[in-house]
C-alpha atoms as a PDB file:
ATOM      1  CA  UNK A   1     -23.620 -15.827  -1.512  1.00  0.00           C
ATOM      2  CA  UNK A   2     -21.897 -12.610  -2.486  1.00  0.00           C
ATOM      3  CA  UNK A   3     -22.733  -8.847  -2.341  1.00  0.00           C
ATOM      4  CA  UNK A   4     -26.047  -9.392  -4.244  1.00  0.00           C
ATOM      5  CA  UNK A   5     -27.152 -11.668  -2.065  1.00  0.00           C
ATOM      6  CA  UNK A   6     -30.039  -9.895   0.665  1.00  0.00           C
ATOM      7  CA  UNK A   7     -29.359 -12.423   3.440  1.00  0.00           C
ATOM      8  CA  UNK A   8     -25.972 -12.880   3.514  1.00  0.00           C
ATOM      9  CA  UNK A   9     -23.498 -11.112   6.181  1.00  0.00           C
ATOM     10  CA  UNK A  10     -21.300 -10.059   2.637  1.00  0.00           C
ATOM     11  CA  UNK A  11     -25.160  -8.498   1.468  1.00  0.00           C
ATOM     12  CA  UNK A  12     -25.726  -7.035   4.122  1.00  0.00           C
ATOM     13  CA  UNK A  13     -22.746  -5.160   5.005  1.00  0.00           C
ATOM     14  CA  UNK A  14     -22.628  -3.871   1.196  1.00  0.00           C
ATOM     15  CA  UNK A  15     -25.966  -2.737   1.341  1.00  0.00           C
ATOM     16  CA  UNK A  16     -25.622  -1.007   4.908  1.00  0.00           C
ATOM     17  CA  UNK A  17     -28.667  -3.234   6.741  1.00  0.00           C
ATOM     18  CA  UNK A  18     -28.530  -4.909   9.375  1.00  0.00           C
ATOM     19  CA  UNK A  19     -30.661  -8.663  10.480  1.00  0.00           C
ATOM     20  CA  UNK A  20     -30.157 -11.976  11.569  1.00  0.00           C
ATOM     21  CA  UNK A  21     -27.605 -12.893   9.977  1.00  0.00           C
ATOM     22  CA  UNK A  22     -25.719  -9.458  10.882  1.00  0.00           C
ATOM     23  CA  UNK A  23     -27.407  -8.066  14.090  1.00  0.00           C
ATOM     24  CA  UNK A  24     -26.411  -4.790  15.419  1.00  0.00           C
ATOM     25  CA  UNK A  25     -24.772  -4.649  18.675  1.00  0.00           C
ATOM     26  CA  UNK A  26     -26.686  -3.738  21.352  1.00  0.00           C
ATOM     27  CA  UNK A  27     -25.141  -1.187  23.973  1.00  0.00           C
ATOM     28  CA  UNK A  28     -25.509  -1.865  27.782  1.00  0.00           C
ATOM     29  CA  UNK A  29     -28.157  -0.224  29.929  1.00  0.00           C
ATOM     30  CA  UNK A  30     -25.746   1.107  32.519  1.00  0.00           C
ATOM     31  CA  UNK A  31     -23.177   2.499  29.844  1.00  0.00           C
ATOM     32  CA  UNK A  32     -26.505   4.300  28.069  1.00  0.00           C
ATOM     33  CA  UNK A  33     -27.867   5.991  31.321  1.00  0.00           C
ATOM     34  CA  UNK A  34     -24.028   7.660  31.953  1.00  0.00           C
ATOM     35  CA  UNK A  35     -24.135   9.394  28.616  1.00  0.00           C
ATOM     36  CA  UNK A  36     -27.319  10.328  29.034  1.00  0.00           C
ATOM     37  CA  UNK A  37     -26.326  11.890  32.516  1.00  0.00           C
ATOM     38  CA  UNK A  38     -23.483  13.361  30.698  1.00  0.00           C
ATOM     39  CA  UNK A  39     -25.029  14.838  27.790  1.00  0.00           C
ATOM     40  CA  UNK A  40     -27.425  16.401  30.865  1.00  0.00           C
ATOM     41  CA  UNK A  41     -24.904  18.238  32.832  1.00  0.00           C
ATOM     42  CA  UNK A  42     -23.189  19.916  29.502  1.00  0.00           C
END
């Protein structure tokens, strides 16, 4: 249960993955759509 280890949060954070155990945070629909519109008008 240390940096070796595949499916542990420890793994993988060293390892730079991401899965069940460490999930990435999803951003909100609303917040997503106004940089969109942002990146649009630039």
């Amino acid at each position: 249960m240390g940096k070796g280890d595949i499916k542990s949060k420890k793994g993988k954070i060293s390892r730079g993955t991401f899965g069940a155990s460490r999930p990435k945070k999803k951003q909100n629909k609303e917040s997503r759509k106004e940089k969109l519109e942002l990146k649009d008008t630039e």
